[in-house]
N, C-alpha and C. Protein backbone atom coordinates (compact mmCIF):
# COMPACT_ATOMS: atom_id res chain seq x y z
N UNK A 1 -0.37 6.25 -6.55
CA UNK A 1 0.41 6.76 -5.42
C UNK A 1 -0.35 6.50 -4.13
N UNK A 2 0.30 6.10 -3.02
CA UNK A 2 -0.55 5.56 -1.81
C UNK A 2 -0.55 6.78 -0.73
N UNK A 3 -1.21 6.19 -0.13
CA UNK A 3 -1.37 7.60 1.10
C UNK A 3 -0.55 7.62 2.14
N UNK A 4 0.07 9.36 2.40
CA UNK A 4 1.07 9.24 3.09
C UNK A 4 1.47 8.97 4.38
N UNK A 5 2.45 8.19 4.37
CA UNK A 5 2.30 7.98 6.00
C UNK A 5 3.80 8.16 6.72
N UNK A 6 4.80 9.21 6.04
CA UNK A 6 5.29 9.63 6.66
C UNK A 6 5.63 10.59 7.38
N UNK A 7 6.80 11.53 7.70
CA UNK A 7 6.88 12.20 9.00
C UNK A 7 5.88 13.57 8.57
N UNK A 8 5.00 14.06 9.37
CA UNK A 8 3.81 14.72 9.46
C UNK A 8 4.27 16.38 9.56
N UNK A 9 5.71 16.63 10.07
CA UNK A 9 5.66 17.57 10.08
C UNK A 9 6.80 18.41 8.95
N UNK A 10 6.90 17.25 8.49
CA UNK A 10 7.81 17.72 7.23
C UNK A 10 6.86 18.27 5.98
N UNK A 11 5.61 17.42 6.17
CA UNK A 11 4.44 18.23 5.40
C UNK A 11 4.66 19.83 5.52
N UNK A 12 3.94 19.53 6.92
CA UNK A 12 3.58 21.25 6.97
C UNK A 12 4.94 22.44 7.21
N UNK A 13 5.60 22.07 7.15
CA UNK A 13 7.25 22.87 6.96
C UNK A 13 6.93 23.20 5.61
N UNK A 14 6.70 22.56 4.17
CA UNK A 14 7.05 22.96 2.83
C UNK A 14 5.28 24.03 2.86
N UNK A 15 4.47 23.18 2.98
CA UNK A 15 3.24 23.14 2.61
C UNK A 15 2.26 24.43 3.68
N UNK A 16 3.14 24.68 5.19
CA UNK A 16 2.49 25.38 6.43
C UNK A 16 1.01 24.45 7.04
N UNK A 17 0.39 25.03 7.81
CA UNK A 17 -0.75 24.24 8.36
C UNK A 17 -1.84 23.33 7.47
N UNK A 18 -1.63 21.96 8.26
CA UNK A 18 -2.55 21.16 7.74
C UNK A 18 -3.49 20.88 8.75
N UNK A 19 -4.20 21.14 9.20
CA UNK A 19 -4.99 20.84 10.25
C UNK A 19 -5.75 19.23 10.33
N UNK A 20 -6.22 18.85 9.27
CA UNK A 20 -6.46 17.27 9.04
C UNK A 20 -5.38 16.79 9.30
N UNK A 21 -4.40 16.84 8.95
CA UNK A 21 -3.53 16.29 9.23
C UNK A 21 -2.54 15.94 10.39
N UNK A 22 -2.38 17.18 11.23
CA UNK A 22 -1.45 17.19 11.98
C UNK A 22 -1.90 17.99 13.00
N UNK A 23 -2.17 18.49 14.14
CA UNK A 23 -2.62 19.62 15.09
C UNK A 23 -1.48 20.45 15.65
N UNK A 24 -0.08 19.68 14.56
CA UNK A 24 0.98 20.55 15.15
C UNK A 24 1.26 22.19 14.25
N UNK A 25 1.77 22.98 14.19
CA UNK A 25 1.95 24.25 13.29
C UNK A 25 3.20 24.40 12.90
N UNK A 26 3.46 24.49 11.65
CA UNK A 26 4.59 25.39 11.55
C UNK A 26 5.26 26.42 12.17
N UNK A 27 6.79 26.19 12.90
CA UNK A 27 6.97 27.55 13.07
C UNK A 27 7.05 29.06 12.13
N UNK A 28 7.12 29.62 13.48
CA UNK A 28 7.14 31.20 12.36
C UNK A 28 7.81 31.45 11.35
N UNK A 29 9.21 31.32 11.85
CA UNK A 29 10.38 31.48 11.34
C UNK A 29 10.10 30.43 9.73
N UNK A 30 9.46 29.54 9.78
CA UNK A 30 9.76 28.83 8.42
C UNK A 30 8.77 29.24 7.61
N UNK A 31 7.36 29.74 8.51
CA UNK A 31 6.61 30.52 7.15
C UNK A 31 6.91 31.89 6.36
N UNK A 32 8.14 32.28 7.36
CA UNK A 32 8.63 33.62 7.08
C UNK A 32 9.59 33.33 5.67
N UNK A 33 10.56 32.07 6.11
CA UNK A 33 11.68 31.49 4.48
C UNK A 33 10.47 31.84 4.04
N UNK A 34 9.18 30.55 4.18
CA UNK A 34 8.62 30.14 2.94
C UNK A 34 8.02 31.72 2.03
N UNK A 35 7.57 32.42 2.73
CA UNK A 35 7.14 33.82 2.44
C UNK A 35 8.20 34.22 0.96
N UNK A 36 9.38 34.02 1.89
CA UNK A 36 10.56 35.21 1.22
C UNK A 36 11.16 34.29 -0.38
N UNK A 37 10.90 32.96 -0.42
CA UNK A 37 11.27 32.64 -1.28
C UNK A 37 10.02 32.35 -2.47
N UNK A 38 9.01 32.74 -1.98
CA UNK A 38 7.45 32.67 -2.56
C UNK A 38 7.59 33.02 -3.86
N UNK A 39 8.06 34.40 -4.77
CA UNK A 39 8.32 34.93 -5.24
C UNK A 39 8.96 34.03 -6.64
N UNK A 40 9.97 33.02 -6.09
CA UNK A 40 10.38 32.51 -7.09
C UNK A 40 10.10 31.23 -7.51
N UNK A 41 9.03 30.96 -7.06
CA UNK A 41 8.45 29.52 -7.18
C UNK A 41 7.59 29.61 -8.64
N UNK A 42 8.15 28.79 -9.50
CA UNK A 42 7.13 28.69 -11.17
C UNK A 42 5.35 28.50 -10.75
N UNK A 43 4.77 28.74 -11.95
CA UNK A 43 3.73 28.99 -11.19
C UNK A 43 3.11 27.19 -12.00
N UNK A 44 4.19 26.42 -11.86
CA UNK A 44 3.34 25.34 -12.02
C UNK A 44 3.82 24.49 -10.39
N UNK A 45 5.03 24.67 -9.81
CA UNK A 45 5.55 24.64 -8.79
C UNK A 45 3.72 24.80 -7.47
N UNK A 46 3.52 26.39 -7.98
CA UNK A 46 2.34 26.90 -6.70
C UNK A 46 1.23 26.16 -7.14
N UNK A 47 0.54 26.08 -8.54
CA UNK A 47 -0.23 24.77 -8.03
C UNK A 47 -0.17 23.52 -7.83
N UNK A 48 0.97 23.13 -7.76
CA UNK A 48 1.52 21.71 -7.69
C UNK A 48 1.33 22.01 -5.90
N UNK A 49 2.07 22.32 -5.37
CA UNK A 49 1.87 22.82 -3.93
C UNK A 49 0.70 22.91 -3.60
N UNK A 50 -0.20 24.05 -4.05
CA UNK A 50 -2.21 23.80 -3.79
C UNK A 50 -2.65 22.54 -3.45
N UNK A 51 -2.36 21.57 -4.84
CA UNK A 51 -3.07 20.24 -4.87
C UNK A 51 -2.69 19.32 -3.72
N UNK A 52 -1.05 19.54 -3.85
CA UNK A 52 -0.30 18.62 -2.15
C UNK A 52 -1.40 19.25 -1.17
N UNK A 53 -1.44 20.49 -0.77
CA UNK A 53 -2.20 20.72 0.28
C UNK A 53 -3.24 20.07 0.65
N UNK A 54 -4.41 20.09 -0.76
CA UNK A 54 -5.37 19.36 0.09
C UNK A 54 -5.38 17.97 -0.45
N UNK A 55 -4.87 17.54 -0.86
CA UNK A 55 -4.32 15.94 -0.74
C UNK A 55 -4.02 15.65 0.73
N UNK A 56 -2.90 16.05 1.10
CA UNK A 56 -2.29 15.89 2.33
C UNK A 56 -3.71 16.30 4.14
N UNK A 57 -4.18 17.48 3.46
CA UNK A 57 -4.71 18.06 4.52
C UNK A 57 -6.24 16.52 4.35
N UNK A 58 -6.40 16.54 3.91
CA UNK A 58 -7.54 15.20 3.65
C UNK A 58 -7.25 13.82 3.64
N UNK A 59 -6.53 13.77 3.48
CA UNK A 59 -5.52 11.96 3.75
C UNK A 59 -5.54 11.19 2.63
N UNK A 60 -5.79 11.66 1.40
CA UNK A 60 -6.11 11.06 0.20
C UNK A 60 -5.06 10.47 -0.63
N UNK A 61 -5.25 9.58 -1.73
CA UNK A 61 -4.16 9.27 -2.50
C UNK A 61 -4.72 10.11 -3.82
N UNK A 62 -3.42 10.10 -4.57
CA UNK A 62 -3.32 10.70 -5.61
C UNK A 62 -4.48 10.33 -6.42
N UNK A 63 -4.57 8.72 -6.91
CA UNK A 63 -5.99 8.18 -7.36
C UNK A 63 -7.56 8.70 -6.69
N UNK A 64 -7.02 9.22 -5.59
CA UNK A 64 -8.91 9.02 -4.81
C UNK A 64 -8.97 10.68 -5.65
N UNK A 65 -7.95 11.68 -5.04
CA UNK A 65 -8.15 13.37 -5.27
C UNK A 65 -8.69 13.31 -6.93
N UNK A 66 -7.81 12.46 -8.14
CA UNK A 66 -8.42 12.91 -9.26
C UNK A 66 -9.84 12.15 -9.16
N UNK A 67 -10.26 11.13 -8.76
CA UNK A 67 -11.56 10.86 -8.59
C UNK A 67 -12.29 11.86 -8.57
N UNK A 68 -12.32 12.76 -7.58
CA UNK A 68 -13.23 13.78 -6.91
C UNK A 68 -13.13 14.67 -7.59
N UNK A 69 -11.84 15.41 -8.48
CA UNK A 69 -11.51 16.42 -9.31
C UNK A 69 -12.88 16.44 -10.35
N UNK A 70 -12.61 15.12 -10.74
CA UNK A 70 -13.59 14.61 -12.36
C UNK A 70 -15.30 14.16 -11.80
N UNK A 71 -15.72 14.00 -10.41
CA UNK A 71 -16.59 14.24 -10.59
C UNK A 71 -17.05 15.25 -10.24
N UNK A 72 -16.29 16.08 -9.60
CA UNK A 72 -16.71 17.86 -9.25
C UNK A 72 -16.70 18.26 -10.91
N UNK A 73 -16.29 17.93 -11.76
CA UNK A 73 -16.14 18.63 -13.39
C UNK A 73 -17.43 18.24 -13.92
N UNK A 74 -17.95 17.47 -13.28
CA UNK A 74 -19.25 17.14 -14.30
C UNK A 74 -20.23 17.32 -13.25
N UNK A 75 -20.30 18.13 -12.16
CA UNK A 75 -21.17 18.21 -11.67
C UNK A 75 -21.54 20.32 -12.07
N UNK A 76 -22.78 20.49 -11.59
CA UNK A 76 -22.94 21.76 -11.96
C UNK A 76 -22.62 22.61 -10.66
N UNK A 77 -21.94 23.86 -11.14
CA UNK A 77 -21.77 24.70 -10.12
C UNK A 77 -20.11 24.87 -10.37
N UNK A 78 -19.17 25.94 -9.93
CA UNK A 78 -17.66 25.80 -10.18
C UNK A 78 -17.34 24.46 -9.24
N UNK A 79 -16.23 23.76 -10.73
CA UNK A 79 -15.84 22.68 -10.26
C UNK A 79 -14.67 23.06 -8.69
N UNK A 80 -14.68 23.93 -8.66
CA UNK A 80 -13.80 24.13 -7.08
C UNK A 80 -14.46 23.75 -6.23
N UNK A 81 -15.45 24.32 -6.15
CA UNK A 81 -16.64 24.68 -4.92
C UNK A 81 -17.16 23.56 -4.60
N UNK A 82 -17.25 22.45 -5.76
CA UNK A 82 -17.80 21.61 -5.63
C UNK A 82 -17.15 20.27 -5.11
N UNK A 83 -15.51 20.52 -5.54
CA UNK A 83 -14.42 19.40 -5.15
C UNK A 83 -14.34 19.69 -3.88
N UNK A 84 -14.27 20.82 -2.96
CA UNK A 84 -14.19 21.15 -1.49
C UNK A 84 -15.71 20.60 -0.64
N UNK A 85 -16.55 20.59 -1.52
CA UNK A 85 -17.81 19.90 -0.83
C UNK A 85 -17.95 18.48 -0.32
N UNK A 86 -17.18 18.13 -2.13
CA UNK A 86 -17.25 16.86 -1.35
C UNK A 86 -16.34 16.22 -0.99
N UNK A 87 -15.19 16.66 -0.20
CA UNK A 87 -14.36 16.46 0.44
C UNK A 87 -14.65 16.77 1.79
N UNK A 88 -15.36 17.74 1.90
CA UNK A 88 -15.98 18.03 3.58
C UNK A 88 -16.66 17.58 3.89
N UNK A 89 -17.74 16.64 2.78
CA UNK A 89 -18.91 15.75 3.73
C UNK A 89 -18.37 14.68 3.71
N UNK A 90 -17.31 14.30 3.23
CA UNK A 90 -16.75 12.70 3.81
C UNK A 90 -16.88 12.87 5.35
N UNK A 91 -17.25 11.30 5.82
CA UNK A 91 -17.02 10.57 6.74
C UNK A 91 -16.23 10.96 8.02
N UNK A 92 -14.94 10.63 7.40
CA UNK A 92 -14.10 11.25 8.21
C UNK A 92 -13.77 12.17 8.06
N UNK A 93 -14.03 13.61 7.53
CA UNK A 93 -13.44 14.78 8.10
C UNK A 93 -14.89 15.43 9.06
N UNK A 94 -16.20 14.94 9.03
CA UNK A 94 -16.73 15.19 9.03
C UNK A 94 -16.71 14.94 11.01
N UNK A 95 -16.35 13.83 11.20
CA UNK A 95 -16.23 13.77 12.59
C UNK A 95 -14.73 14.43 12.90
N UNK A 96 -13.45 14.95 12.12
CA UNK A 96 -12.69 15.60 12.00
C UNK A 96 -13.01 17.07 12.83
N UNK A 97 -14.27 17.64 11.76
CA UNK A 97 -14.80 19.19 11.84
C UNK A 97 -15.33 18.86 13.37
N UNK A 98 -15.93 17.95 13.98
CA UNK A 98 -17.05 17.31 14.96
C UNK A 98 -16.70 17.97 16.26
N UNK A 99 -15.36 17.00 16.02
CA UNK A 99 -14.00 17.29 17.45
C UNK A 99 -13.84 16.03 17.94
N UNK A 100 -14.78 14.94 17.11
CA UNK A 100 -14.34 13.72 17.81
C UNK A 100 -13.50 12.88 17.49
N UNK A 101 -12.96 13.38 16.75
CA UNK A 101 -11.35 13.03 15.91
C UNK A 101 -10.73 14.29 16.19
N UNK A 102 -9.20 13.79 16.66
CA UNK A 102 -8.27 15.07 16.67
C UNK A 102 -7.44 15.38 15.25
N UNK A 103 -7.44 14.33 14.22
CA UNK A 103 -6.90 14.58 12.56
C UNK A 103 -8.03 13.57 12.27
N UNK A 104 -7.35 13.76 11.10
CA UNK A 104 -8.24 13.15 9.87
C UNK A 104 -8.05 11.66 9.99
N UNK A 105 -6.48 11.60 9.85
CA UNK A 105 -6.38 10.20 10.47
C UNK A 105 -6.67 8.95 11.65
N UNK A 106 -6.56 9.90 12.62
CA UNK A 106 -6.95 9.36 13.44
C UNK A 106 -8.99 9.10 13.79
N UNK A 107 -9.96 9.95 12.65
CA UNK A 107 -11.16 9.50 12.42
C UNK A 107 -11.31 8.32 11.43
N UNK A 108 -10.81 8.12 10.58
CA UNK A 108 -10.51 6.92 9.33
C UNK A 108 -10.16 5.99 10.33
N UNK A 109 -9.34 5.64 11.17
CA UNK A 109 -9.42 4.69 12.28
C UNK A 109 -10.58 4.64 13.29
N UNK A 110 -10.91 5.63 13.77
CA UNK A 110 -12.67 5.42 14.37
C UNK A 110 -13.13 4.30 13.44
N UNK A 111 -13.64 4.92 12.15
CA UNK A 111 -14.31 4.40 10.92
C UNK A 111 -13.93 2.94 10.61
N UNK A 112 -12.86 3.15 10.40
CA UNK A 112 -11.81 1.34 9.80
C UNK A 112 -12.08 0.69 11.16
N UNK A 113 -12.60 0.83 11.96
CA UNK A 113 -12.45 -0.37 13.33
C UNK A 113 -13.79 -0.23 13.32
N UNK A 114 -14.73 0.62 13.16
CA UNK A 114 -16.44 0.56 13.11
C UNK A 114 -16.52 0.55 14.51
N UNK A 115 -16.31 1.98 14.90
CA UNK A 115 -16.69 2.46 16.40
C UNK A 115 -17.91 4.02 15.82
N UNK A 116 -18.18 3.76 14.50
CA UNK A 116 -18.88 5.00 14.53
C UNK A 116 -19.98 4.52 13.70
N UNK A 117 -21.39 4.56 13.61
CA UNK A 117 -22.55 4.55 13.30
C UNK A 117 -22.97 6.19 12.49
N UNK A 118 -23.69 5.94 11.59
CA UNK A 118 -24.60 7.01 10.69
C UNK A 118 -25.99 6.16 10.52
N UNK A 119 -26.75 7.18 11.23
CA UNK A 119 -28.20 6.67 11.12
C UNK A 119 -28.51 5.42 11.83
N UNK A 120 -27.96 5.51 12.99
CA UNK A 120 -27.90 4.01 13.40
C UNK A 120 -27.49 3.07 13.07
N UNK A 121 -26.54 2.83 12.02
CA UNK A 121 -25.94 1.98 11.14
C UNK A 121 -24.33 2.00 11.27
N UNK A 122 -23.50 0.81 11.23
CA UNK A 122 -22.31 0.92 11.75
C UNK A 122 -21.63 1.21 10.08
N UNK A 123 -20.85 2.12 9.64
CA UNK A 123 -20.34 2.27 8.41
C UNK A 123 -18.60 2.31 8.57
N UNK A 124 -18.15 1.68 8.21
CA UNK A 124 -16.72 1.47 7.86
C UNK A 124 -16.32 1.90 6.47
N UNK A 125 -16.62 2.84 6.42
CA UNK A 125 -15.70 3.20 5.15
C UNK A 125 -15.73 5.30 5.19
N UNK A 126 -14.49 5.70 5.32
CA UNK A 126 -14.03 6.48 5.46
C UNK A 126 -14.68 7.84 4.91
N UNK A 127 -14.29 7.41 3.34
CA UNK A 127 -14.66 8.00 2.01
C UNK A 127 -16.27 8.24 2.09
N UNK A 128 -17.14 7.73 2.92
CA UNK A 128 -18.97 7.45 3.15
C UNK A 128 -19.58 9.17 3.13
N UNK A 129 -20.05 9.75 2.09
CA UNK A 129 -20.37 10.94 1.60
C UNK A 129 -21.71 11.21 2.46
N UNK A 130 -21.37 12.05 3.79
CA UNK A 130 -23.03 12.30 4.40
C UNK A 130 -23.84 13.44 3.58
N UNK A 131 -24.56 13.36 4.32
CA UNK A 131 -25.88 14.53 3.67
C UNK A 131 -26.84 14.94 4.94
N UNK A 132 -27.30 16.01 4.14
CA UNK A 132 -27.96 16.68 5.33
C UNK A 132 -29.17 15.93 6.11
N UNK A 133 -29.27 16.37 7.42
CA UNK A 133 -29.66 15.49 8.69
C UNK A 133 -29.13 14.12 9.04
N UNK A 134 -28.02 13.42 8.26
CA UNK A 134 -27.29 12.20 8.98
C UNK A 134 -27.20 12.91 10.38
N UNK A 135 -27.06 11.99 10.81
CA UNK A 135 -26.67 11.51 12.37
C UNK A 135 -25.76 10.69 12.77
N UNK A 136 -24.47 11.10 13.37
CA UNK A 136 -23.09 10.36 13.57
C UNK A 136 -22.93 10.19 14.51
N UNK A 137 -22.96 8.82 15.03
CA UNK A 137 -22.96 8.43 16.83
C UNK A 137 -21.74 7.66 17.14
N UNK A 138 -21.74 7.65 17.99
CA UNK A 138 -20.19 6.33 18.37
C UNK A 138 -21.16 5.26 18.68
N UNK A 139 -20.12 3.71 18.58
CA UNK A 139 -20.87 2.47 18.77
C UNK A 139 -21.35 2.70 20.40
N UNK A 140 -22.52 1.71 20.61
CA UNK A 140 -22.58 1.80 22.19
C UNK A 140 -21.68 1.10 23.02
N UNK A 141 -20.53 1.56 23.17
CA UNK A 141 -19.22 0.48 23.19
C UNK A 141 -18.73 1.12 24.20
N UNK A 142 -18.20 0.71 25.60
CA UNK A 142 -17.46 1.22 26.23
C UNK A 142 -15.81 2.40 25.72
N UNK A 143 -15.38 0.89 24.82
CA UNK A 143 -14.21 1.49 23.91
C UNK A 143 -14.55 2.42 22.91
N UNK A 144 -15.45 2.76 21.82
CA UNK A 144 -15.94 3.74 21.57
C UNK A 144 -15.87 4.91 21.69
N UNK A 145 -16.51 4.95 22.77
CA UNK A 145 -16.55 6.17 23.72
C UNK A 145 -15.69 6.78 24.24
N UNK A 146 -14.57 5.84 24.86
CA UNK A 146 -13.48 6.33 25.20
C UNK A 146 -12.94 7.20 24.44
N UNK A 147 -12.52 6.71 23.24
CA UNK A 147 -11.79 7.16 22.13
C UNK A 147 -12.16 8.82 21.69
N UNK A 148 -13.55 8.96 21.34
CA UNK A 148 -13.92 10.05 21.68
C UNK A 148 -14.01 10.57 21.84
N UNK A 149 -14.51 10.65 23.48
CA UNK A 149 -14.25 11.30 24.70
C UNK A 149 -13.22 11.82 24.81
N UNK A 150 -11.69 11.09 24.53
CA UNK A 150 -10.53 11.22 24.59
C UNK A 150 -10.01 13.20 23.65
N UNK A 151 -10.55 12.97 22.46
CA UNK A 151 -10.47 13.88 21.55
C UNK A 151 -11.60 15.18 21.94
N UNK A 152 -12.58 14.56 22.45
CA UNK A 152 -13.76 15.60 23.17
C UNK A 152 -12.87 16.57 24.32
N UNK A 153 -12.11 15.97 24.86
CA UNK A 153 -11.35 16.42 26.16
C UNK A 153 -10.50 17.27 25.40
N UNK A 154 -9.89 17.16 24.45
CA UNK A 154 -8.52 18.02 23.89
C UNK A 154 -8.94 19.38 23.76
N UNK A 155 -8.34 20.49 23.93
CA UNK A 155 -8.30 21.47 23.23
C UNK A 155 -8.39 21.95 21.67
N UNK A 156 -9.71 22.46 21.74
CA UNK A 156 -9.65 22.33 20.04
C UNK A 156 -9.63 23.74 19.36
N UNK A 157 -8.66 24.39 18.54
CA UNK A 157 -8.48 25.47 18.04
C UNK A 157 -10.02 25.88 17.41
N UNK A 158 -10.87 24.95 16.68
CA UNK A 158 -11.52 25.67 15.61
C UNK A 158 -12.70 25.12 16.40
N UNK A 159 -13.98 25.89 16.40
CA UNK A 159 -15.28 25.86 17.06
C UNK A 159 -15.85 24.78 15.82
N UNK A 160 -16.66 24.46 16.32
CA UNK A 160 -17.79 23.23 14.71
C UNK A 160 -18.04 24.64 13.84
N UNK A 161 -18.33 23.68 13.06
CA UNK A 161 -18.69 25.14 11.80
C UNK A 161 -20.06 24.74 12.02
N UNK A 162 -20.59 25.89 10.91
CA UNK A 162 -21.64 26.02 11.28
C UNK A 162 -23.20 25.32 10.31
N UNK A 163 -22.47 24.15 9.54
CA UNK A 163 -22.79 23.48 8.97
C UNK A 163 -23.35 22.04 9.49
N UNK A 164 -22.47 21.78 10.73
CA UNK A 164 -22.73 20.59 11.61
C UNK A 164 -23.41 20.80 13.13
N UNK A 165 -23.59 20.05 13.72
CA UNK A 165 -24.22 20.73 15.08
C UNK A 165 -23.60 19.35 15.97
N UNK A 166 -23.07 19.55 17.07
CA UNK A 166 -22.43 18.62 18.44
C UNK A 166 -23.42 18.89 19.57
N UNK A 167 -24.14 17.48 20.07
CA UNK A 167 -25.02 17.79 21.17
C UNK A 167 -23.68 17.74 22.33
N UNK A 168 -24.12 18.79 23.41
CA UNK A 168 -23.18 19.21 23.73
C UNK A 168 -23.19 18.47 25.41
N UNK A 169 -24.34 17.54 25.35
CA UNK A 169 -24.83 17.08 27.07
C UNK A 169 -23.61 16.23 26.90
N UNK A 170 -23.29 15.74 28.58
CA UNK A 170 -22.91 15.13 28.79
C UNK A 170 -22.85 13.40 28.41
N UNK A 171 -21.70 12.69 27.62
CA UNK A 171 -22.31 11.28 27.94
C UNK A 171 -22.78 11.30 26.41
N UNK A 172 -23.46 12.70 25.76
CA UNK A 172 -23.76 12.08 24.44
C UNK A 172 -23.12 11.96 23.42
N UNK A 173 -22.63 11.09 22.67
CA UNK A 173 -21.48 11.01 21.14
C UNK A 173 -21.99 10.85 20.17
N UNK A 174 -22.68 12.26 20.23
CA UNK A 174 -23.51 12.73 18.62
C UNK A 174 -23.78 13.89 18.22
N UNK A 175 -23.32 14.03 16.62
CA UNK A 175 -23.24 14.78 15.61
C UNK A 175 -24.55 14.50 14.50
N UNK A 176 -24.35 15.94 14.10
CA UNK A 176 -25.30 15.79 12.94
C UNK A 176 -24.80 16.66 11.74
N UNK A 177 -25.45 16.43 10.38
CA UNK A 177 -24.87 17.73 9.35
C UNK A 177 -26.48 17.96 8.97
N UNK A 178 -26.35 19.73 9.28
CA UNK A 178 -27.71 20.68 9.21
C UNK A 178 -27.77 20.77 7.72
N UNK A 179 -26.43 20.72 6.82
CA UNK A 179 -26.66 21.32 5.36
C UNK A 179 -25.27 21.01 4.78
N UNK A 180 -25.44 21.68 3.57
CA UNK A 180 -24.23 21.58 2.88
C UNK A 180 -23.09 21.90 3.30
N UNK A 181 -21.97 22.33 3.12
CA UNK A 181 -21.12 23.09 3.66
C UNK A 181 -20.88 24.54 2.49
N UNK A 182 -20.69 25.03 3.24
CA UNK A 182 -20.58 26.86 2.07
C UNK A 182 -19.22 26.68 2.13
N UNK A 183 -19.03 28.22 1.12
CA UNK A 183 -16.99 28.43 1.12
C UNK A 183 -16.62 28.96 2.05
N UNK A 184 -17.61 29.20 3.69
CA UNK A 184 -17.06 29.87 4.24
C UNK A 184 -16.64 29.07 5.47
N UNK A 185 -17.31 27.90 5.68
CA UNK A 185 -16.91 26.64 6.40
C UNK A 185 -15.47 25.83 6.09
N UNK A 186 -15.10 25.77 5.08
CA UNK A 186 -14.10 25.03 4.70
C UNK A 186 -13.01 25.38 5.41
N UNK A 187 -12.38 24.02 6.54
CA UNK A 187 -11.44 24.39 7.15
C UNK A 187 -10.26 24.25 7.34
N UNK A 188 -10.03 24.78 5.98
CA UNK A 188 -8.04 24.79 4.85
C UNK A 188 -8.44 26.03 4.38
N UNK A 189 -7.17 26.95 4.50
CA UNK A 189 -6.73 28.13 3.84
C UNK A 189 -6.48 27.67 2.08
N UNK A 190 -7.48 27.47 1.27
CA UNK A 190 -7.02 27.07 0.13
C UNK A 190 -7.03 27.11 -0.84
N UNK A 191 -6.60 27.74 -2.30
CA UNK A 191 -6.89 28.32 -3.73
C UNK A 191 -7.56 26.99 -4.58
N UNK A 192 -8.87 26.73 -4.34
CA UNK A 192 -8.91 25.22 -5.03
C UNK A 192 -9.13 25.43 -6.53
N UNK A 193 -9.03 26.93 -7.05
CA UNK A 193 -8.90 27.01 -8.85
C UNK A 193 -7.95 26.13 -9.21
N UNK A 194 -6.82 27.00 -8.31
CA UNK A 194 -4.91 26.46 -8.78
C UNK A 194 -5.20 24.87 -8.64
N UNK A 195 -6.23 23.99 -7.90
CA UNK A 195 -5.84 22.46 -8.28
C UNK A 195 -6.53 22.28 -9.06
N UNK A 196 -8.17 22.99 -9.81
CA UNK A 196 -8.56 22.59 -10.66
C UNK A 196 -7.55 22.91 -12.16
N UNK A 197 -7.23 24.04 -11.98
CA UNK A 197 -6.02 23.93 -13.17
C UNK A 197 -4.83 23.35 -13.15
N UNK A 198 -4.31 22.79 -11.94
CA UNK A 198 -3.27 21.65 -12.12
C UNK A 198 -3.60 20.11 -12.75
N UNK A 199 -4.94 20.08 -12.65
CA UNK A 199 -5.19 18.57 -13.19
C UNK A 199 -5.62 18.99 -14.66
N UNK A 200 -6.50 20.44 -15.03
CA UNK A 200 -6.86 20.56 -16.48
C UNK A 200 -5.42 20.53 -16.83
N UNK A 201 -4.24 21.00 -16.79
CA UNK A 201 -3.19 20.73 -17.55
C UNK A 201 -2.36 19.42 -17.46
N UNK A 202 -2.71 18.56 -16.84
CA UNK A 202 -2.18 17.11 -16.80
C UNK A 202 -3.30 16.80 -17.77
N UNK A 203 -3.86 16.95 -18.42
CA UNK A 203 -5.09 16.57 -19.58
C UNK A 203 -4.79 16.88 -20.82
């Protein structure tokens, strides 16, 4: 299954806020249906819904999410905790969390055009798993910067967590990650049991 690329806010109507995804919100009124009809949704329906979420909220295809499912299962620690980890030190959500991307998508394009450097190094690939003390710069590129800058300027609902650090001078387009990310950083409202048990029962 390929990654989605259609209308963005039809997501978050079924699904409510995706923040990777979209910076737009659901109205009230439709989280209120979604509320009232909550009740009768099967409960293979609600984790089927979970897993869309952070599929969608991360920009992933169906192939990449069970990737990450199966190696969060063989890694130690709850396989939840561990599938949300490493989904938050990707690449692009990581300049996502930054502010120098306004979605998810629109950082995977930073990345896919190689306007962004780690460690001094220009990396094009999205999916690129940081670790603690990388260093995420924009190219020294006029255009670069712009781009950026552009998203630096926006209004941004959610402060950096407190996992990453944004030098905050003027002129500079750089990030860093201090550490792992905890469960309290993760920035999706999200039950990630219900997707680890949506894929143990596709098994």
């Amino acid at each position: 299954m390929s990654r989605y690329r259609g209308p963005r806010f039809k997501k978050i109507h079924r699904l409510g806020a995706l923040p990777g995804l979209t910076n737009k919100k659901p109205k009230t009124g439709n989280d209120l249906r979604n509320q009232t009809y909550s009740g009768k949704k099967s409960q293979y329906r609600i984790r089927l819904e979970e897993k869309q979420k952070l599929r969608f909220h991360y920009g992933l295809t169906e192939r990449q999410l069970v990737k990450y499912v199966r190696i969060a299962g063989k890694a130690k620690g709850s396989t939840g905790q561990v599938l949300l980890q490493l989904l938050e030190m990707r690449l692009d959500n990581i300049l996502f969390r930054l502010g120098m991307a306004s979605t998810i998508p629109a950082a995977r394009q930073l990345v896919n055009h190689r306007h962004i450097l780690v460690n001094g190094r220009i990396v094009d690939i999205p999916s690129y798993r940081c670790k603690p003390h990388d260093i995420i710069t924009a190219k020294d590129e006029q255009k670069s910067r712009a781009l950026i800058q552009k998203s630096l300027d926006s209004p941004s609902p959610e402060e950096v967590p407190s996992h990453l650090y944004l030098d905050g001078l003027p002129n500079q387009y750089k990030g860093s990650v201090k550490k792992i990310i905890d469960s309290k950083g993760i920035g999706l409202k999200i039950n990630e049991l219900l997707v680890v048990e949506y894929y143990s029962r596709q098994t």
